[in-house]
Structures are given as structure tokens and as C-alpha cells.
Protein backbone atom coordinates (compact mmCIF):
# COMPACT_ATOMS: atom_id res chain seq x y z
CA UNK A 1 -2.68 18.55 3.08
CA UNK A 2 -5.45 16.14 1.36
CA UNK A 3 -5.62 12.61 1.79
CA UNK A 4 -7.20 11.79 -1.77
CA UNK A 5 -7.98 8.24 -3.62
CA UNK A 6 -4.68 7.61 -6.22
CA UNK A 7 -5.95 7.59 -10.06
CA UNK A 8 -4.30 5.62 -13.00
CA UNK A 9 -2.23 9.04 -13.63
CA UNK A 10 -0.60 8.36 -10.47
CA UNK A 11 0.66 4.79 -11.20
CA UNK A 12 4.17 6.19 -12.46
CA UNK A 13 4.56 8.03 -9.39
CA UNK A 14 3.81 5.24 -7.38
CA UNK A 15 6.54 2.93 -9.42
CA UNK A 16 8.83 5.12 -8.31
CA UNK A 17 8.11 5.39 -4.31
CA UNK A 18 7.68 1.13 -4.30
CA UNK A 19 11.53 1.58 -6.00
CA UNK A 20 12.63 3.95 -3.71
CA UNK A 21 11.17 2.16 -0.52
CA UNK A 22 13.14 -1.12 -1.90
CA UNK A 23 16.32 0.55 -2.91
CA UNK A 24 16.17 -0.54 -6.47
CA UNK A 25 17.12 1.98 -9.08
CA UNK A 26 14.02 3.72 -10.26
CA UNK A 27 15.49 4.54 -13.98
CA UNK A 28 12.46 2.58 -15.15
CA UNK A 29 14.19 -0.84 -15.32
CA UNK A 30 11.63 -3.52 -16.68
CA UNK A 31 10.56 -4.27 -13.44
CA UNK A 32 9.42 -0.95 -12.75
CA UNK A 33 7.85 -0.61 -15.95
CA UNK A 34 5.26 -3.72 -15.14
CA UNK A 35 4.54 -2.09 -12.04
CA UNK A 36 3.80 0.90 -13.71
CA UNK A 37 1.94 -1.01 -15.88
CA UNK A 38 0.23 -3.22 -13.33
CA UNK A 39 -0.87 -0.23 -11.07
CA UNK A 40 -2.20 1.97 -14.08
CA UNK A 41 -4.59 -1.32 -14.44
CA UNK A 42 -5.47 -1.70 -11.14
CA UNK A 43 -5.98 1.54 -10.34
CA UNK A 44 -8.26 2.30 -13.28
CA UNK A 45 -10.43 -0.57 -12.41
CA UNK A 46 -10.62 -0.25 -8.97
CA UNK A 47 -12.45 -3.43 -8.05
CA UNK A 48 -9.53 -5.26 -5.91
CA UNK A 49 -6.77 -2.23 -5.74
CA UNK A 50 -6.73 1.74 -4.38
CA UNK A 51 -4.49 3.91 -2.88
CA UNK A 52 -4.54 6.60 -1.03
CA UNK A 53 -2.18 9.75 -1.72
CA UNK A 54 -0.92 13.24 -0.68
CA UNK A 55 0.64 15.07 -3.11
CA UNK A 56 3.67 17.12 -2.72
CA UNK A 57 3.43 20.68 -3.09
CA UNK A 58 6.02 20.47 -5.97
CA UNK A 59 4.68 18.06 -7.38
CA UNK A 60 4.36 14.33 -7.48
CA UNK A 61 3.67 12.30 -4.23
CA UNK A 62 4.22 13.25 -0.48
CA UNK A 63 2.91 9.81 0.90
CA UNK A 64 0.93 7.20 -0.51
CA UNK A 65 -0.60 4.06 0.95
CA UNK A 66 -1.55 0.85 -1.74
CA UNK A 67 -3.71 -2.02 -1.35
CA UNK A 68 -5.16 -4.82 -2.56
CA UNK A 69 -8.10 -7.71 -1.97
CA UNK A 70 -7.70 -11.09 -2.68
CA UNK A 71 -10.80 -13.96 -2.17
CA UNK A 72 -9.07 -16.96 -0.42
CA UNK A 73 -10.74 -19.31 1.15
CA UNK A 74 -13.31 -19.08 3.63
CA UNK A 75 -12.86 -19.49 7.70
CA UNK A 76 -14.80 -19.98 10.42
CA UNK A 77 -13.56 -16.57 11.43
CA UNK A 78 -14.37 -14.76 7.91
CA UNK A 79 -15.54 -15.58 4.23
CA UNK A 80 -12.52 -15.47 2.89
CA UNK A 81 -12.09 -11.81 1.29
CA UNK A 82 -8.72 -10.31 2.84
CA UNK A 83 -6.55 -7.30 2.00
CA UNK A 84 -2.99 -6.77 1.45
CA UNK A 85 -1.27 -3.20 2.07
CA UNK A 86 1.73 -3.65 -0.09
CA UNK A 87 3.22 -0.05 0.03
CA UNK A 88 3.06 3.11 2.56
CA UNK A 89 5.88 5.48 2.41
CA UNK A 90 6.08 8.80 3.20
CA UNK A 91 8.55 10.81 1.22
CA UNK A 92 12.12 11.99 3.46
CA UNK A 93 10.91 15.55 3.90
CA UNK A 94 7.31 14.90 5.07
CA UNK A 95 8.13 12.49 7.60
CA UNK A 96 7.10 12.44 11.30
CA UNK A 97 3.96 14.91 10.06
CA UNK A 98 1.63 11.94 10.49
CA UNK A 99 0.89 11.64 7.00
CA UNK A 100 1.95 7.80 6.74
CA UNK A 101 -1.38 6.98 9.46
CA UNK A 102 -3.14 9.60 7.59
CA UNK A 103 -3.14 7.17 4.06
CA UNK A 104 -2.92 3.87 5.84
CA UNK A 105 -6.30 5.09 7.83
CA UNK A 106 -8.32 5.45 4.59
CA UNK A 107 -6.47 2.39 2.85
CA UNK A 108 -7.80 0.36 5.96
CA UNK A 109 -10.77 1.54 5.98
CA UNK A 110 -11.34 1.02 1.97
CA UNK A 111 -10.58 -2.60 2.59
CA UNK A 112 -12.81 -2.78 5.66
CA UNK A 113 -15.42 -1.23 2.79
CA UNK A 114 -14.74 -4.15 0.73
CA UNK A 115 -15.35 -6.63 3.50
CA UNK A 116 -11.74 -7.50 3.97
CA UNK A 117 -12.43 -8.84 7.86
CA UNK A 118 -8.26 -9.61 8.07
CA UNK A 119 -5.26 -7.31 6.48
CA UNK A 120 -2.27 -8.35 6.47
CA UNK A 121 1.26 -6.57 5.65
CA UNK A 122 4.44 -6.96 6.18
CA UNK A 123 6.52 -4.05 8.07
CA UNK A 124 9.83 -2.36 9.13
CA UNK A 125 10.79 -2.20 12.88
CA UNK A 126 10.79 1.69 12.08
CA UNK A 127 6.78 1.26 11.18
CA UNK A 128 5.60 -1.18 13.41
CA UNK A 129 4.40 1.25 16.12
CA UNK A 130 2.03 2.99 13.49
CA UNK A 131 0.54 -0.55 12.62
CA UNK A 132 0.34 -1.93 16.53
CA UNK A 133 -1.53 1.81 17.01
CA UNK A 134 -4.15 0.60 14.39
CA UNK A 135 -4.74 -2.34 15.73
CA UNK A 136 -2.70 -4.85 13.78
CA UNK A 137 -0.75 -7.63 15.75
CA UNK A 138 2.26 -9.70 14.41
CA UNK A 139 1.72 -13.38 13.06
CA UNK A 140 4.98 -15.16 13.90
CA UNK A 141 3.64 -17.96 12.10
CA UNK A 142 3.88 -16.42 8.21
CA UNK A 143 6.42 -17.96 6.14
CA UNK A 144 7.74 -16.77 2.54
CA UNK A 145 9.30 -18.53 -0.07
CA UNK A 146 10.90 -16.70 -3.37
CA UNK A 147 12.04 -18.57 -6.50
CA UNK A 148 15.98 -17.96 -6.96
């Protein structure tokens, strides 16, 4: 197993795992093609987005880890660059192999790279022991609001 940097040829692939992680049908509904879209771009730029991959010995993904950096505004406690992991998931068969810390560890320390000083994400009860093992602590002060 390889932990490598995901390329724009992996974009579709990684459509489909974001789907699959939020239960939405991954029959390329319009939704799925702008992320498709949106992550070919991204990733082929690579100035504010990577990912980090292992493919699956039949092909596709095993477990992938996605990020991106975002220039808000300066703090006293940093200047303002952050990061955002928006997607690690590990494929049902390759669970519990440690392959989930394996791509978060070199999404983290891309962003760390970029001079991200905070990351945030947001995470399942299930994954929260991986992310506490890393270092990250919960913020029970976030809030989210979503247009109906």
C-alpha cells in the first residue's frame, strides 16, 4: 500500500467516495457532476486543494483524504491561512488497516506545508478518536447555517 498525492484523473473517483460517505446516489446526479468538475480543477491546479489516495488493488480508490486552504482573516494567533479536510473515507473492505490516519497524516501535513497554522473538519463519533490521536480538539462553539 502507497499513500500517493490524488491527480485530476482521480476527481471522478473521488465524486463517488464524497457520494458514498453522504449516502447520496452516486449515478452522477448534477451534483456529483460539479464535484467532479470542481475537484478535476482543483486538483489540477493544486494551489489551495490536494488529496491524498490509496488505490485499490482492483482498481479505483481504497482511501482518500481531501483538503483545502482558505485565507481568512488574520489573528493574533495566526495570519489567517487555514485548511479544511472535507473528505477521508476509507472504502468498507480496507477498514481498520490504518489507512484512513495514513491519508489524513500527509493531508495534514500538506496543509501544515502551506502554512495552514489551524485545520478544521467536521467528524463522525466513529472518527473522532483518529482526529483527537492527531491532535485536533472539538470547538463547541462552530455553528452552521444551510439555505433551505
Amino acid at each position: 500500500m502507497n499513500v500517493r498525492p490524488a491527480t485530476a484523473a482521480d476527481a471522478a473517483e473521488l465524486a463517488r467516495m464524497r457520494a458514498a460517505l453522504l449516502r447520496k446516489s452516486t449515478d452522477g446526479t448534477a451534483w456529483q457532476d460539479r464535484l467532479r468538475d470542481h475537484l478535476r480543477h482543483g486538483l489540477a491546479d493544486g494551489a489551495q486543494m490536494a488529496a491524498f489516495v490509496i488505490d485499490n488493488p482492483a482498481g479505483g480508490l481504497a482511501s482518500a483524504a481531501l483538503g483545502t486552504t482558505h485565507q481568512a482573516l488574520p489573528s493574533p494567533r495566526h495570519d489567517g491561512l487555514t485548511g479544511h479536510i472535507h473528505l477521508v473515507v476509507t472504502e468498507p473492505a480496507f477498514r481498520r488497516n490504518g489507512w484512513g490516519r495514513l491519508v489524513t497524516v500527509a493531508l495534514v501535513h500538506w496543509l501544515r506545508q502551506q502554512g495552514c497554522a489551524v485545520i478544521n473538519l467536521h467528524t463522525t463519533d466513529d472518527a473522532e478518536p483518529l482526529y483527537r490521536s492527531l491532535g485536533f480538539t472539538p470547538n463547541t462553539r462552530a455553528m452552521y447555517f444551510s439555505s433551505p
